[in-house]
PDB file of N, CA and C in Angstrom:
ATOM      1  N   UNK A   1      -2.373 -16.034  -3.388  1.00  0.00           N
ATOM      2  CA  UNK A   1      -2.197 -14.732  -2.760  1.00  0.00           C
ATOM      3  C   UNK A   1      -2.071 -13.655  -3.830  1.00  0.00           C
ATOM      4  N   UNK A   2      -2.852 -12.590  -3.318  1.00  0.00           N
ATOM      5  CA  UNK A   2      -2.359 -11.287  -4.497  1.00  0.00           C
ATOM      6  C   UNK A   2      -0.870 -10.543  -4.572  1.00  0.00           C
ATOM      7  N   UNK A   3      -0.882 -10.038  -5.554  1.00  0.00           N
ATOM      8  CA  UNK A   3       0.758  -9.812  -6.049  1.00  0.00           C
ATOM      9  C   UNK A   3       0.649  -8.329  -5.158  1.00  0.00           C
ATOM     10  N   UNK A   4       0.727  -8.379  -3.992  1.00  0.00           N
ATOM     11  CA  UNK A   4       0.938  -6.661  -2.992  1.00  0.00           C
ATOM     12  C   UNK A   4       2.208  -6.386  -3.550  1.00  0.00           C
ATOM     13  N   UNK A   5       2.513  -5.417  -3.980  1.00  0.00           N
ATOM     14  CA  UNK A   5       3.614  -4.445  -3.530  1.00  0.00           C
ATOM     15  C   UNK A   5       4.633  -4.412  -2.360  1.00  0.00           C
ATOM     16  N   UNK A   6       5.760  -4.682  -2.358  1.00  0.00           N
ATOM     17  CA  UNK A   6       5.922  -4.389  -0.833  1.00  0.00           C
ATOM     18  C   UNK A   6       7.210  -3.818  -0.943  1.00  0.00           C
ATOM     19  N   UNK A   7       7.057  -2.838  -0.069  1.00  0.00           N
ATOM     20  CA  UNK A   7       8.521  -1.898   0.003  1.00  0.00           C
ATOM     21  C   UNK A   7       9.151  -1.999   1.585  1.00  0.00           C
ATOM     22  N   UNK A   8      10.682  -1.907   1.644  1.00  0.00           N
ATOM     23  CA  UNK A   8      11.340  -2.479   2.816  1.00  0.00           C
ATOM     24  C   UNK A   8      11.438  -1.403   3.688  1.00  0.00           C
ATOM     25  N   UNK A   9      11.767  -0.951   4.977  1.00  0.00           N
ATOM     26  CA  UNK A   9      12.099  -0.095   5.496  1.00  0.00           C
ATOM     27  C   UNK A   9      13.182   0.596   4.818  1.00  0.00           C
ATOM     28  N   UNK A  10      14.112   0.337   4.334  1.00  0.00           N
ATOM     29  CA  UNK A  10      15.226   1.025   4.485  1.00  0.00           C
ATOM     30  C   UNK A  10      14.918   1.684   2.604  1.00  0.00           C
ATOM     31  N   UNK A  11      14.263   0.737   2.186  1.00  0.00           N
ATOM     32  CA  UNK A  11      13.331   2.231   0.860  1.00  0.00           C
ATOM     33  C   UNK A  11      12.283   3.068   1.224  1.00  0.00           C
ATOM     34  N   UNK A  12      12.017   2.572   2.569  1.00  0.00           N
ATOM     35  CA  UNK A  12      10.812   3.804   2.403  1.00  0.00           C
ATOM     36  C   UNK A  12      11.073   4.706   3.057  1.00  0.00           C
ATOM     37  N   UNK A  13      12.375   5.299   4.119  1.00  0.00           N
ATOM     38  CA  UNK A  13      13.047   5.870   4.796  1.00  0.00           C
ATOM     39  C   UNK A  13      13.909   6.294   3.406  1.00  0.00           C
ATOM     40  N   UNK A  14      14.858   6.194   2.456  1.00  0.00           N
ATOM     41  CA  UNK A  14      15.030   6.778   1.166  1.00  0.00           C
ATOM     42  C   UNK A  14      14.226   7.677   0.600  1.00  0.00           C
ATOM     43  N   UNK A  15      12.970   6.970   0.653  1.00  0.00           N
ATOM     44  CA  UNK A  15      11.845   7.859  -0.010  1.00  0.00           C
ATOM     45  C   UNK A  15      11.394   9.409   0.663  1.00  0.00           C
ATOM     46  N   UNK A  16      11.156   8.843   1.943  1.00  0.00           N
ATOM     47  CA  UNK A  16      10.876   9.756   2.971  1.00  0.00           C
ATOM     48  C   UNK A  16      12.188  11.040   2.615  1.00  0.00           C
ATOM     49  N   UNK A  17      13.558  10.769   2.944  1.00  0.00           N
ATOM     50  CA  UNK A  17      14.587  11.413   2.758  1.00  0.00           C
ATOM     51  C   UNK A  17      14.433  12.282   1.509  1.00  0.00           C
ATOM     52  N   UNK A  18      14.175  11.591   0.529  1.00  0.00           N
ATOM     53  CA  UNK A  18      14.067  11.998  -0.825  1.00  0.00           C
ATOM     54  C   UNK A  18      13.039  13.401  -1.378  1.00  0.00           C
ATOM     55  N   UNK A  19      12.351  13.324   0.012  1.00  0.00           N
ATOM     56  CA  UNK A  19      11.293  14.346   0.260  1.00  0.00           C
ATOM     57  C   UNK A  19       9.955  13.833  -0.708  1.00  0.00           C
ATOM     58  N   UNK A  20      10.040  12.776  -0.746  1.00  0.00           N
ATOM     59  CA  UNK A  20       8.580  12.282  -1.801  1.00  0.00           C
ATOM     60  C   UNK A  20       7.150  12.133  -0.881  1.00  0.00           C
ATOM     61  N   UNK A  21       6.197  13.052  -1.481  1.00  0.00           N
ATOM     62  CA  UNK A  21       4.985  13.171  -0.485  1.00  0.00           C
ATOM     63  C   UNK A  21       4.008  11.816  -0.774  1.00  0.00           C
ATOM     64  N   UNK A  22       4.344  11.152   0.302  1.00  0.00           N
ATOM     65  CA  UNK A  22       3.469   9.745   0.708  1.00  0.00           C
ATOM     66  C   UNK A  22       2.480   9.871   1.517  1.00  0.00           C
ATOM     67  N   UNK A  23       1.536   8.904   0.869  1.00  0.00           N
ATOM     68  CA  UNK A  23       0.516   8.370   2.218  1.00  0.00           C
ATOM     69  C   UNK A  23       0.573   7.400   2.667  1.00  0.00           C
ATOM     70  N   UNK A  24       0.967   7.661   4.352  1.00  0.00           N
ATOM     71  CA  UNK A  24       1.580   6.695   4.996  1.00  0.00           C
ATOM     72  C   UNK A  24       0.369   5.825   5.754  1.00  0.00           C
ATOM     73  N   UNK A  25      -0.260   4.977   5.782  1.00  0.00           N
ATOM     74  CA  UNK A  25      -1.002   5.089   6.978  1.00  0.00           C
ATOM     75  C   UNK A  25      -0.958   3.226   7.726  1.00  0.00           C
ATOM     76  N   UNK A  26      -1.104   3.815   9.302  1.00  0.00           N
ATOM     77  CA  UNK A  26      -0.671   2.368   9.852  1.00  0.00           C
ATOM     78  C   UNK A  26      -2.135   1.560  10.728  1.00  0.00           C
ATOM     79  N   UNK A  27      -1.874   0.730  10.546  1.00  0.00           N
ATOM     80  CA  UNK A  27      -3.174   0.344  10.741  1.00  0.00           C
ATOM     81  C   UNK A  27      -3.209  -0.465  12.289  1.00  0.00           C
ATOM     82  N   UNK A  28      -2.154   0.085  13.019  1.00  0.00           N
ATOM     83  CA  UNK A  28      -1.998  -0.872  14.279  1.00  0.00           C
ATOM     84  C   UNK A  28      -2.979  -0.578  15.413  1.00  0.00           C
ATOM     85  N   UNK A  29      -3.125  -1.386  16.512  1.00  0.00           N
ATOM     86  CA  UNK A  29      -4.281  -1.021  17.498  1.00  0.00           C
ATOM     87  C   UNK A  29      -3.755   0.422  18.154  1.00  0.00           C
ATOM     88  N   UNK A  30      -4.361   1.180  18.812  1.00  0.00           N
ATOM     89  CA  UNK A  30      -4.463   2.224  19.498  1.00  0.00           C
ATOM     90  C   UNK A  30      -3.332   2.533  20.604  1.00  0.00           C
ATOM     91  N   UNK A  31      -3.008   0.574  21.348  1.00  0.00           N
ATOM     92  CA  UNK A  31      -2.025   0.757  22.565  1.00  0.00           C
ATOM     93  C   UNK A  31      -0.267   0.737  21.276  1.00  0.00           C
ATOM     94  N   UNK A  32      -0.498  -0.197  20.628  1.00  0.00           N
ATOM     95  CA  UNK A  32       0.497  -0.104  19.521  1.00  0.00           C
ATOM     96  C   UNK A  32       1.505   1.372  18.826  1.00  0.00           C
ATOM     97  N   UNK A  33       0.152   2.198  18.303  1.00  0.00           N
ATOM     98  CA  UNK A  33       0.828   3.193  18.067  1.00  0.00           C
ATOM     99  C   UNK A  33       1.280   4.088  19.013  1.00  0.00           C
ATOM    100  N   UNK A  34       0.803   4.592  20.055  1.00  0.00           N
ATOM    101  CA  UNK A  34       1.261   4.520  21.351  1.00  0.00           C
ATOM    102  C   UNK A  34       2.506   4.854  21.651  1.00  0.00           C
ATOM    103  N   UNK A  35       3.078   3.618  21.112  1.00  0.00           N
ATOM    104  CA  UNK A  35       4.740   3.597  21.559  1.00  0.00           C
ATOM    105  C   UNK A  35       5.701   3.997  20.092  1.00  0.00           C
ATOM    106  N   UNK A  36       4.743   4.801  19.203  1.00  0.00           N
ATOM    107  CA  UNK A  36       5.410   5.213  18.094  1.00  0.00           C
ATOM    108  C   UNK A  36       5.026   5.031  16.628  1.00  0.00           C
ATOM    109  N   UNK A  37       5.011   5.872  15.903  1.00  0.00           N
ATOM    110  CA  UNK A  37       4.268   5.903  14.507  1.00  0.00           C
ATOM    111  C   UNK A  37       5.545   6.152  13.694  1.00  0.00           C
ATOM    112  N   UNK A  38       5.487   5.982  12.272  1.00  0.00           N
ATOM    113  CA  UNK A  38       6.566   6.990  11.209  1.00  0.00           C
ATOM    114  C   UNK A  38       5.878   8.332  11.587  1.00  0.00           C
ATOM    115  N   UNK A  39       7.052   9.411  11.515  1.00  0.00           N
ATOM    116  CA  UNK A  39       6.251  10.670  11.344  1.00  0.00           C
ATOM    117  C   UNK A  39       5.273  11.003  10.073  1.00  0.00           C
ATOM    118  N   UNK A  40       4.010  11.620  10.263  1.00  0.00           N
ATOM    119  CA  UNK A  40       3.354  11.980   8.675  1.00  0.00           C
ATOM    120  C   UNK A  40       2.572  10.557   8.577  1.00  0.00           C
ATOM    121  N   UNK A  41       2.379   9.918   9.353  1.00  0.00           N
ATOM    122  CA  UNK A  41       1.725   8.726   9.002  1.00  0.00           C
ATOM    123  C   UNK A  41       0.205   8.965   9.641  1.00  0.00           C
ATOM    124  N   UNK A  42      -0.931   8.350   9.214  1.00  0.00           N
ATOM    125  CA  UNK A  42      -2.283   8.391   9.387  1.00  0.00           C
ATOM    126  C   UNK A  42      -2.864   6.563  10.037  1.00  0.00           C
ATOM    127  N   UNK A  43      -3.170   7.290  11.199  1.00  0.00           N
ATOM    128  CA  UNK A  43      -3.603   5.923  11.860  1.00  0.00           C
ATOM    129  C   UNK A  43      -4.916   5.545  11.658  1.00  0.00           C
ATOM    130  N   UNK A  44      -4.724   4.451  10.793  1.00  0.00           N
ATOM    131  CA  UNK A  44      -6.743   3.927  10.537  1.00  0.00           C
ATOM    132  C   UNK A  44      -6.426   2.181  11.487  1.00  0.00           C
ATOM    133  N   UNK A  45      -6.633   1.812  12.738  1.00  0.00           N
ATOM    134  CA  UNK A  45      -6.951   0.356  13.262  1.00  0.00           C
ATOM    135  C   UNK A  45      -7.427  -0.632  11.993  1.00  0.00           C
ATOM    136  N   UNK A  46      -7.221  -1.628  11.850  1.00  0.00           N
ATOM    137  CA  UNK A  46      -7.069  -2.695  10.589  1.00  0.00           C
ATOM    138  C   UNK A  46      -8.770  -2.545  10.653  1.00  0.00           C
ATOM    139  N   UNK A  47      -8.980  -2.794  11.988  1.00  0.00           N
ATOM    140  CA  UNK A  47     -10.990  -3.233  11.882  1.00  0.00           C
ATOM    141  C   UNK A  47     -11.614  -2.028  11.409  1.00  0.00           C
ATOM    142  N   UNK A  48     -11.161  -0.539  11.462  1.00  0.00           N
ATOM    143  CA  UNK A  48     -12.097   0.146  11.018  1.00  0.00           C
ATOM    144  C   UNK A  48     -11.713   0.484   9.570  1.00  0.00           C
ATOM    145  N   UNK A  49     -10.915  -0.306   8.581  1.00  0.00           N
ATOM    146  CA  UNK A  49     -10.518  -0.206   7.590  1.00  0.00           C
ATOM    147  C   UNK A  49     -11.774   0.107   6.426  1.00  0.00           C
ATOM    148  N   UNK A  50     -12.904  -1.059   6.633  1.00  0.00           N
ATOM    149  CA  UNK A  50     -13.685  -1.300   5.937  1.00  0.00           C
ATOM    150  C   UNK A  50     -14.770  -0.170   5.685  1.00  0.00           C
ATOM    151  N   UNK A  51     -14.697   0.607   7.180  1.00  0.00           N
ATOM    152  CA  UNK A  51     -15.477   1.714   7.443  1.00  0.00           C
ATOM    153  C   UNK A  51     -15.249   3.047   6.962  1.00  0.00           C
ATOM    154  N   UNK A  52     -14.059   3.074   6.243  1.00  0.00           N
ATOM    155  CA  UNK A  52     -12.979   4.534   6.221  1.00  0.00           C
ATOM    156  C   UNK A  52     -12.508   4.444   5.084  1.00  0.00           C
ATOM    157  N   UNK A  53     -13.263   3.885   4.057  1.00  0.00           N
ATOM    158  CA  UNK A  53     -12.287   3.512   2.966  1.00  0.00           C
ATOM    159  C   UNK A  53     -12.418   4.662   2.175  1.00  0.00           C
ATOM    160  N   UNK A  54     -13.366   6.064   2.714  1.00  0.00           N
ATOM    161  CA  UNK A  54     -13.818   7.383   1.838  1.00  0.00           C
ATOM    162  C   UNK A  54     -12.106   7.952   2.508  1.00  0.00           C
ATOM    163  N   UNK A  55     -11.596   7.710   3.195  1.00  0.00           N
ATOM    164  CA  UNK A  55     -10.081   8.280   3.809  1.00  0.00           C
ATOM    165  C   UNK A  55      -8.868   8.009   3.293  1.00  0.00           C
ATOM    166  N   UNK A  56      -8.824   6.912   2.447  1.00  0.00           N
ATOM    167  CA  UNK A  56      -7.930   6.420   1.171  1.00  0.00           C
ATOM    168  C   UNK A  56      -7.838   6.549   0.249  1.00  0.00           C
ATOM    169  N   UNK A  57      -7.532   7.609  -0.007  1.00  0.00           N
ATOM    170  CA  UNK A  57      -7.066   7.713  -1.768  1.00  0.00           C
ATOM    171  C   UNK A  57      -7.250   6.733  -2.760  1.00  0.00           C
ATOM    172  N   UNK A  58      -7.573   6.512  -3.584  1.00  0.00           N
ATOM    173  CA  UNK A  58      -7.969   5.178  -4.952  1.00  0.00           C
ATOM    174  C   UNK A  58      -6.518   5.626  -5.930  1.00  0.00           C
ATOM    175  N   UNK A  59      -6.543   6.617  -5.859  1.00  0.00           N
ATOM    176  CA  UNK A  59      -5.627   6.870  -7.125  1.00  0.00           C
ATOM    177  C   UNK A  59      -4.292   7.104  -7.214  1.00  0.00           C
ATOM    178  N   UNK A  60      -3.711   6.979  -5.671  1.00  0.00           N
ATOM    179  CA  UNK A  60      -2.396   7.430  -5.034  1.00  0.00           C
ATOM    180  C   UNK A  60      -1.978   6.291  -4.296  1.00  0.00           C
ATOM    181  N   UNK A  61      -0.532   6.181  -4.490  1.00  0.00           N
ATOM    182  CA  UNK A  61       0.034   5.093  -3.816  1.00  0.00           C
ATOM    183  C   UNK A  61       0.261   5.184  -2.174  1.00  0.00           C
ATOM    184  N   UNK A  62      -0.442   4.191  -1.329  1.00  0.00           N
ATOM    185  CA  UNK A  62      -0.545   4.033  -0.260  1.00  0.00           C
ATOM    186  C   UNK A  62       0.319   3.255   0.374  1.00  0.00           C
ATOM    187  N   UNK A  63       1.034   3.253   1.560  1.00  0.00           N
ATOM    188  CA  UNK A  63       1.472   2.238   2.107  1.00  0.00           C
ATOM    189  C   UNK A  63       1.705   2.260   3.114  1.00  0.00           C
ATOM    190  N   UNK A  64       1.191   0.900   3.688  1.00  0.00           N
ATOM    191  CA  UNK A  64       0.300   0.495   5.075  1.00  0.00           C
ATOM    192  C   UNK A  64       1.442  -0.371   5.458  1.00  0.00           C
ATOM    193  N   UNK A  65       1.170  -0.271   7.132  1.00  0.00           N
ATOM    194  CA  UNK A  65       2.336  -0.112   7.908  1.00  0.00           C
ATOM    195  C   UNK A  65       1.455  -0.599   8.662  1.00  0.00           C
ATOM    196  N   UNK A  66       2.352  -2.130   9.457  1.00  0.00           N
ATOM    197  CA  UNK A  66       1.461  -2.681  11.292  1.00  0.00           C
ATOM    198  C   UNK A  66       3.064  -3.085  11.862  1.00  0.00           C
ATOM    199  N   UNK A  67       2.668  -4.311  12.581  1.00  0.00           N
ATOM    200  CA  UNK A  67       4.176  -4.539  13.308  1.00  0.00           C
ATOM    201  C   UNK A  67       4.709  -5.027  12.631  1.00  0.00           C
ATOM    202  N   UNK A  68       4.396  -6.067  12.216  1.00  0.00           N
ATOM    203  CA  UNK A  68       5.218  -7.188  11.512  1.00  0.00           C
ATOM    204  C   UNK A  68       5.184  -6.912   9.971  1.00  0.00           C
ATOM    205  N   UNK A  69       4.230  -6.624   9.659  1.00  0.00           N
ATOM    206  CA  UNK A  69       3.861  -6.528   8.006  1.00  0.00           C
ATOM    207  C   UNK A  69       2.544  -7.437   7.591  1.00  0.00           C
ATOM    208  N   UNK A  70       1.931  -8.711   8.385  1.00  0.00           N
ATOM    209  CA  UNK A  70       0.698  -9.139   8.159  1.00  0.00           C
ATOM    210  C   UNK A  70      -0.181  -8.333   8.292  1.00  0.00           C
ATOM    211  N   UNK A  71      -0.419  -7.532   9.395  1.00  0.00           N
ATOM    212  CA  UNK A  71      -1.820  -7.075   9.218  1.00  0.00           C
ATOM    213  C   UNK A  71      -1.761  -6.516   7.805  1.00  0.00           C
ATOM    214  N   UNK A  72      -1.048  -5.422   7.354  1.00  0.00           N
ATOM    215  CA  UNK A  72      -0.947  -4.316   6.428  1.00  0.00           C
ATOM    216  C   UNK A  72      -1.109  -5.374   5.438  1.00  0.00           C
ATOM    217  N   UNK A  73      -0.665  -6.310   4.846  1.00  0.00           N
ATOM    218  CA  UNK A  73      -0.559  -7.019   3.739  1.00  0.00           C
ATOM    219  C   UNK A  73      -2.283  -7.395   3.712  1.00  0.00           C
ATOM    220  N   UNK A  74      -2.613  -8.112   4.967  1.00  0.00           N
ATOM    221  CA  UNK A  74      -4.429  -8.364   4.396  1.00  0.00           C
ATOM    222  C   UNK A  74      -4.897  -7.205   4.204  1.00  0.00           C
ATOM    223  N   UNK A  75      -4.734  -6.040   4.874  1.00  0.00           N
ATOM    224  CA  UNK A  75      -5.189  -4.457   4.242  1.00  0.00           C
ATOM    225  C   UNK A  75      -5.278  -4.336   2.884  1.00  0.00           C
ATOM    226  N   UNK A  76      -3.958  -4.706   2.844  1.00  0.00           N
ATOM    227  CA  UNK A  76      -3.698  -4.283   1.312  1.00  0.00           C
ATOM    228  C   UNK A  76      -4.425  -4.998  -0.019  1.00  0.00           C
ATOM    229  N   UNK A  77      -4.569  -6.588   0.722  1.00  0.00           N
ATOM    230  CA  UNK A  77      -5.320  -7.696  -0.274  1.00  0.00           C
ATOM    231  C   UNK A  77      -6.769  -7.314   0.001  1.00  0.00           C
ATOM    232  N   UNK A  78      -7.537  -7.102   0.678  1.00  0.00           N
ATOM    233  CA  UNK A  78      -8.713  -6.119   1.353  1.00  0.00           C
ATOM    234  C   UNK A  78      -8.849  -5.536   0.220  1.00  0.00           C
ATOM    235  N   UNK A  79      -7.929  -4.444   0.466  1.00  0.00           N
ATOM    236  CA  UNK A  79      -8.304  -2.812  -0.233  1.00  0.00           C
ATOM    237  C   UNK A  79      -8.160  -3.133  -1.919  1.00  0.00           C
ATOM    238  N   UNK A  80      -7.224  -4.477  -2.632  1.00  0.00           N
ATOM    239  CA  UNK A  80      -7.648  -5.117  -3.933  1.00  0.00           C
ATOM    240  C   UNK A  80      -8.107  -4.945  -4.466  1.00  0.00           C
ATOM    241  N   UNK A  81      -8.987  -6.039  -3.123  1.00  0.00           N
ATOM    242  CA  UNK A  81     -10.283  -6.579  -3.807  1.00  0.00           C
ATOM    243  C   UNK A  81     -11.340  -5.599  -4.149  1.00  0.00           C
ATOM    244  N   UNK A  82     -11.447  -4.332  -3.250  1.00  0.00           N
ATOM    245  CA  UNK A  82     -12.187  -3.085  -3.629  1.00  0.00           C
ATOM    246  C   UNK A  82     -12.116  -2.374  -4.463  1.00  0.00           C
ATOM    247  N   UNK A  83     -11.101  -2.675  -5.171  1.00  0.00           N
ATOM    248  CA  UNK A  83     -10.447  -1.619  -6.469  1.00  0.00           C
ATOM    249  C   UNK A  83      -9.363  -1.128  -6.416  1.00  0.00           C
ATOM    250  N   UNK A  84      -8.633  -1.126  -4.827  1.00  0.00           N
ATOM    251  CA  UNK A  84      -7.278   0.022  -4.744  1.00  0.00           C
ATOM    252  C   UNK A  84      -6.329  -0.627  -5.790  1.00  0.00           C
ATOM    253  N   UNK A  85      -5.693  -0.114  -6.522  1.00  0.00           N
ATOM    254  CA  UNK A  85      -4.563  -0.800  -7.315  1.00  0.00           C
ATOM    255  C   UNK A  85      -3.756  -0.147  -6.752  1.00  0.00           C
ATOM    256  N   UNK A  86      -3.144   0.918  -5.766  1.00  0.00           N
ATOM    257  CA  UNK A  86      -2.120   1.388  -5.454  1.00  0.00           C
ATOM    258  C   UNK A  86      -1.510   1.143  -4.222  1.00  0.00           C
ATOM    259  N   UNK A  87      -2.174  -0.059  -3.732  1.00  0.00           N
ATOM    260  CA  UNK A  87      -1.698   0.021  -2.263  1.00  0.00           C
ATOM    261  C   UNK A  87       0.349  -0.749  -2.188  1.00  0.00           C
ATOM    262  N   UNK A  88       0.375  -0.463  -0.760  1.00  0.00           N
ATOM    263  CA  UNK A  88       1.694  -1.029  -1.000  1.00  0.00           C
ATOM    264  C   UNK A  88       1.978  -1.458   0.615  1.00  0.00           C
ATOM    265  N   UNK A  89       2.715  -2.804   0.763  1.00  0.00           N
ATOM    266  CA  UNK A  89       2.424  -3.103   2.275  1.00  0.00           C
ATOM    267  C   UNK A  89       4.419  -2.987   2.644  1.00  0.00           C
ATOM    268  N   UNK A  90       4.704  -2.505   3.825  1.00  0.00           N
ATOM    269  CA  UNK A  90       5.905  -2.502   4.264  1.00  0.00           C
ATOM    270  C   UNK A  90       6.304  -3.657   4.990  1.00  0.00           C
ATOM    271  N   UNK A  91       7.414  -4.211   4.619  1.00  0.00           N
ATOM    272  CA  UNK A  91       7.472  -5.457   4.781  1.00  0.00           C
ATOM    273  C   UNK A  91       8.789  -5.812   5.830  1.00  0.00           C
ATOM    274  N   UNK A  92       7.792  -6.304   6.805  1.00  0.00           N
ATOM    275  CA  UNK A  92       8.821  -6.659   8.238  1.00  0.00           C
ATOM    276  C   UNK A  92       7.782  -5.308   8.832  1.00  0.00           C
ATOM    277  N   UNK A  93       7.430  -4.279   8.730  1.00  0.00           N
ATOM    278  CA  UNK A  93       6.452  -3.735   9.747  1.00  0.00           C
ATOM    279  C   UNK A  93       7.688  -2.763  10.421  1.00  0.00           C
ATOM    280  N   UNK A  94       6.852  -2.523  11.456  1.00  0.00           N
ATOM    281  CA  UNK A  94       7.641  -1.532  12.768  1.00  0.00           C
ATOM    282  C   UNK A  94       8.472  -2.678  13.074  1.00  0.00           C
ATOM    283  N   UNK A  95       8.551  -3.304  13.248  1.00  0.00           N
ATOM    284  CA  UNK A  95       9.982  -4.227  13.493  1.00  0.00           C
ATOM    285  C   UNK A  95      10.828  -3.816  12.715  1.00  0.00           C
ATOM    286  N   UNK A  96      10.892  -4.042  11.424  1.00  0.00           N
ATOM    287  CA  UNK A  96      12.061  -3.382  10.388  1.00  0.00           C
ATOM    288  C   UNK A  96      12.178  -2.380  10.433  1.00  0.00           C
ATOM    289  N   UNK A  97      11.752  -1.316  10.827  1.00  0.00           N
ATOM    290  CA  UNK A  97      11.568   0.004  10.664  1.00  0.00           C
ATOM    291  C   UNK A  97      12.357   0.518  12.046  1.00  0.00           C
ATOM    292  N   UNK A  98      12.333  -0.298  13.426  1.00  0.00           N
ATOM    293  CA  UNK A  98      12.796   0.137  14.234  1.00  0.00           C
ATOM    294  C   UNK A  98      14.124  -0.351  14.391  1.00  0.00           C
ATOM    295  N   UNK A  99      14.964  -1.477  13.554  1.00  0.00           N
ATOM    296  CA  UNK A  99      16.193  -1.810  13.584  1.00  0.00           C
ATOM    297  C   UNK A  99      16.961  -1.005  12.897  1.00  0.00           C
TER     298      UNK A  99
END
């Protein structure tokens, strides 16, 4: 497995606080976000990832957000393998994020 990054809810809510300008973006299905996003966050669906990758920054640290934290983590091993070196996956997902 690749060495992702992964930052917890309760640092990236610090960060947020901290006023640090992130790119948030979550990659959950359509009915998913639905019932709630981080604020400031950018919704790309995991499948149209491959399609949108001119919408991701290369050079800025990203971090991708689903429920649990799998989807975002293959995002993140995905976006790797393409070159991103900055990605960063949140770990535990909207689950952690909503406890």
């Amino acid at each position: 497995m690749n060495n992702i990054p992964q930052i917890t809810a309760e640092e990236l809510r610090q960060r947020i606080i901290a006023g640090e300008d992130l790119i948030l973006i979550d990659v959950r299905e359509d009915d998913e976000v639905a019932l709630g996003m981080i604020p400031g966050a950018l919704h790309i669906p995991m499948g149209e990832i491959p399609y949108r990758t001119d919408d991701i920054i290369n050079d800025a640290e990203v971090i991708f957000i689903c429920r649990s934290g799998a989807r975002s983590q293959r995002v993140c091993e995905y976006l790797q393998q393409q070159g991103y070196n900055k990605t960063a996956n949140l770990s535990g997902g909207m689950i952690e994020w909503s406890t």
